[in-house]
N, C-alpha and C. Protein backbone atom coordinates (compact mmCIF):
# COMPACT_ATOMS: atom_id res chain seq x y z
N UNK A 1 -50.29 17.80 -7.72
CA UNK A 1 -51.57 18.32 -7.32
C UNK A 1 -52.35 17.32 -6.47
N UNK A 2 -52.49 16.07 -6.82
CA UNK A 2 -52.98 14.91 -6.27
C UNK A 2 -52.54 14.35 -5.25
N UNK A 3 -52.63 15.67 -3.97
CA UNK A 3 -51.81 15.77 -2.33
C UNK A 3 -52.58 16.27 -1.41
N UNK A 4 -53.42 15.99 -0.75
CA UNK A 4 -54.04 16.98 0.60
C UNK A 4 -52.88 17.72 1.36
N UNK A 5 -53.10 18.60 1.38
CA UNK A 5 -52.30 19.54 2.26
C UNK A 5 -52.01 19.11 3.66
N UNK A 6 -53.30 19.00 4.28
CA UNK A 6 -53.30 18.80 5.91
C UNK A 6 -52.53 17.07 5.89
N UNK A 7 -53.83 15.94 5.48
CA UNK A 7 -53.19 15.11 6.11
C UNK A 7 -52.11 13.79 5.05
N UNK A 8 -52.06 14.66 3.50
CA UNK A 8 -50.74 13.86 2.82
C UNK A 8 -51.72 12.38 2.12
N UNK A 9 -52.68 12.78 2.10
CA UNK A 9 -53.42 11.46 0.93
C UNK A 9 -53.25 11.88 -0.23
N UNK A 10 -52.79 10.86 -1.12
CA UNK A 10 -52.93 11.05 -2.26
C UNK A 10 -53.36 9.93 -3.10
N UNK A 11 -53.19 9.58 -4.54
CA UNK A 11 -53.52 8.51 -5.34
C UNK A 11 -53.08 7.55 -4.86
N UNK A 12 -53.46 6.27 -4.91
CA UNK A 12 -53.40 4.59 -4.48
C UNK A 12 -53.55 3.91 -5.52
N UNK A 13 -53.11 2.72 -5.72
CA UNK A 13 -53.30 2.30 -6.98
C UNK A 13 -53.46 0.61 -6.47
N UNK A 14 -54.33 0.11 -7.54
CA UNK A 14 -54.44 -1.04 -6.96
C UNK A 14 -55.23 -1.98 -8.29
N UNK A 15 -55.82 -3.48 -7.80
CA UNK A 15 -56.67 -4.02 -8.77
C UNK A 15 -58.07 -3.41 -8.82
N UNK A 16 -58.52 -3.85 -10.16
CA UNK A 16 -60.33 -3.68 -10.49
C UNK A 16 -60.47 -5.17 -10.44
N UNK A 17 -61.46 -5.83 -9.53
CA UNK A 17 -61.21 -7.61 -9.57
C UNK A 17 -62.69 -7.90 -9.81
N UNK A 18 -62.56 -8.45 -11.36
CA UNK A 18 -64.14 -8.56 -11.77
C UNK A 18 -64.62 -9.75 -11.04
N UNK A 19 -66.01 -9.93 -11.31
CA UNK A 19 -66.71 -11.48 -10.58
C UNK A 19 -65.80 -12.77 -10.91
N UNK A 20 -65.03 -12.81 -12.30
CA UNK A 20 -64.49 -13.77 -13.13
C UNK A 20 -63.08 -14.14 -11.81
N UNK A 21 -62.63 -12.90 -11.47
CA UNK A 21 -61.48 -12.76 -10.84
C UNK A 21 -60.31 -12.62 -11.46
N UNK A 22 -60.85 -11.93 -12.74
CA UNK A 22 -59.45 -11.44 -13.84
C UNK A 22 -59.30 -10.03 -12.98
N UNK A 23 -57.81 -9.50 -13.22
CA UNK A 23 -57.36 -8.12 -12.50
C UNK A 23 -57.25 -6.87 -13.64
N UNK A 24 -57.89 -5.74 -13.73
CA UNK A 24 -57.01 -4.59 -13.96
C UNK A 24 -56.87 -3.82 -13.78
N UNK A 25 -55.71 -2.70 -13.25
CA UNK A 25 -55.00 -1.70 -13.01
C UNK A 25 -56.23 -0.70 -13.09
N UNK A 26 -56.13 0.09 -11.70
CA UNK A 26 -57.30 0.95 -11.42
C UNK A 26 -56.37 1.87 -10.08
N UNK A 27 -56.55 3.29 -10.10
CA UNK A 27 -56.30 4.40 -9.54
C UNK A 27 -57.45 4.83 -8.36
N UNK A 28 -57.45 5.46 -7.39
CA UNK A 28 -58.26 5.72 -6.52
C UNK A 28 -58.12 6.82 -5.84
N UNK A 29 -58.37 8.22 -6.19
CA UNK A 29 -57.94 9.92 -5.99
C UNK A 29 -58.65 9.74 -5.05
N UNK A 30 -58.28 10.71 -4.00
CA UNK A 30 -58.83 11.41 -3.32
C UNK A 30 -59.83 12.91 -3.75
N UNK A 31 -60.83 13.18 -2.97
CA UNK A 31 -62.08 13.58 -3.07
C UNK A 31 -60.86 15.34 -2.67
N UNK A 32 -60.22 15.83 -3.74
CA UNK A 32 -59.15 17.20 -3.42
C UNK A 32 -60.39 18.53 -3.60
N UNK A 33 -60.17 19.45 -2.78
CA UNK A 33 -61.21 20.91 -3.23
C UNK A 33 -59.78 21.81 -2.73
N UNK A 34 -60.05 22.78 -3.79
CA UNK A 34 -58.93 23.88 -3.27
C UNK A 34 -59.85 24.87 -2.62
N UNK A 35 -59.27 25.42 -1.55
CA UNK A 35 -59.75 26.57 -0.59
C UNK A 35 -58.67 27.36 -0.17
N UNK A 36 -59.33 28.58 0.14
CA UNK A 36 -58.71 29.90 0.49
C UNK A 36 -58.76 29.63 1.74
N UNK A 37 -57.73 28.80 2.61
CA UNK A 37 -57.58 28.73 3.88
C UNK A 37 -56.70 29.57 4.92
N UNK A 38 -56.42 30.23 5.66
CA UNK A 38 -55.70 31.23 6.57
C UNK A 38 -54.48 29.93 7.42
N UNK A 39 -53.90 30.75 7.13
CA UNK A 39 -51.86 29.65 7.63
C UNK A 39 -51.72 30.30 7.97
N UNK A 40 -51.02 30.11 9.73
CA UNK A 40 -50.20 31.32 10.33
C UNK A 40 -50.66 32.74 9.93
N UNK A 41 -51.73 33.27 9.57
CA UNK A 41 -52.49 34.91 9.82
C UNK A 41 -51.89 34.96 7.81
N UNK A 42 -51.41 34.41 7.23
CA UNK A 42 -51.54 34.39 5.65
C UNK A 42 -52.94 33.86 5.28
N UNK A 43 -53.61 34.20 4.15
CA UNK A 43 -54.21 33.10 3.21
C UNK A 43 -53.83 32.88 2.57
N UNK A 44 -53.98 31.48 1.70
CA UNK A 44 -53.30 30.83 0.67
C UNK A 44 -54.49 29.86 -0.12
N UNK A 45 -53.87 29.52 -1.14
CA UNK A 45 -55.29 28.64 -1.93
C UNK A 45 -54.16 27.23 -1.68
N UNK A 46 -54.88 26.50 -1.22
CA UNK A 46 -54.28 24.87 -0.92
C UNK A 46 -55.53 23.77 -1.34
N UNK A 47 -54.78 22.51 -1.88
CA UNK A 47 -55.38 21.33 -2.16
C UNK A 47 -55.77 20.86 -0.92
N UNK A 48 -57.13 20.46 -0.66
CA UNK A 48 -57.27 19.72 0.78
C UNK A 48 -58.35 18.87 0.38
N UNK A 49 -58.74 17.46 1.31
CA UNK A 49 -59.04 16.66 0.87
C UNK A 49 -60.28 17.31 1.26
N UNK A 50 -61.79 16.26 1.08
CA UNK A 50 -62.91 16.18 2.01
C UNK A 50 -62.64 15.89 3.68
N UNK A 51 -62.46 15.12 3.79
CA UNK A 51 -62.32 14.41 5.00
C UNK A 51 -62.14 15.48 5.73
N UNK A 52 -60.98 16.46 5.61
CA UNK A 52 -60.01 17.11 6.56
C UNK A 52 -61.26 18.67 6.31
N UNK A 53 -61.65 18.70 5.44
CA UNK A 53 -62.43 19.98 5.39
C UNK A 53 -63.89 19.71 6.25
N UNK A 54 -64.22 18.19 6.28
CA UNK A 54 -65.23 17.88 7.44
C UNK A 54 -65.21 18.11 8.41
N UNK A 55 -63.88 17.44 8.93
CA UNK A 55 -63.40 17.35 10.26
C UNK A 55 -63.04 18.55 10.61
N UNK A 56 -63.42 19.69 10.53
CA UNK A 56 -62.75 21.24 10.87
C UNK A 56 -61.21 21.19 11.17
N UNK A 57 -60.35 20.61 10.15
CA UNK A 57 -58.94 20.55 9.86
C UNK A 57 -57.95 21.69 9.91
N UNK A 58 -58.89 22.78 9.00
CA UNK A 58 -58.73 23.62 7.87
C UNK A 58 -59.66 25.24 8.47
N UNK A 59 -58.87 25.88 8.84
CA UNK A 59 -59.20 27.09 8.65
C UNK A 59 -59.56 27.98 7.39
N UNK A 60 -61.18 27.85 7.36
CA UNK A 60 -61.40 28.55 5.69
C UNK A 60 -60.96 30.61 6.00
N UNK A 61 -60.21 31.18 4.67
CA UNK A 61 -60.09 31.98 4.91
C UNK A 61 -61.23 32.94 3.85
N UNK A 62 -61.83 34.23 4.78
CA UNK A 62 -63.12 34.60 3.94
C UNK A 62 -62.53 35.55 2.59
């Protein structure tokens, strides 16, 4: 589930690096909304990020 459709972001994983500069294991999702978008004259319900639904990526279908 944790996939944008359009442009393929998904989870990242990386450090949490306190002031001390001890490390721990921390995840970083992407901002996903499902929409009823129109593919090739279909609609379909797809995972898509923010970004790509900003950027008029994404054909919303009504």
């Amino acid at each position: 589930m944790a996939v944008c459709y359009i442009c393929g972001r998904k989870t990242v994983t990386g450090h949490k690096v306190s002031h001390s500069n001890k490390k721990a294991k921390r995840t970083w999702r992407p901002n996903l909304q499902r929409v009823k978008a129109d593919l090739n004259g279909t609609v379909r319900r797809i995972w898509v990020c923010t970004r790509c639904l900003k950027a008029g990526k994404v054909k919303r279908a009504l």
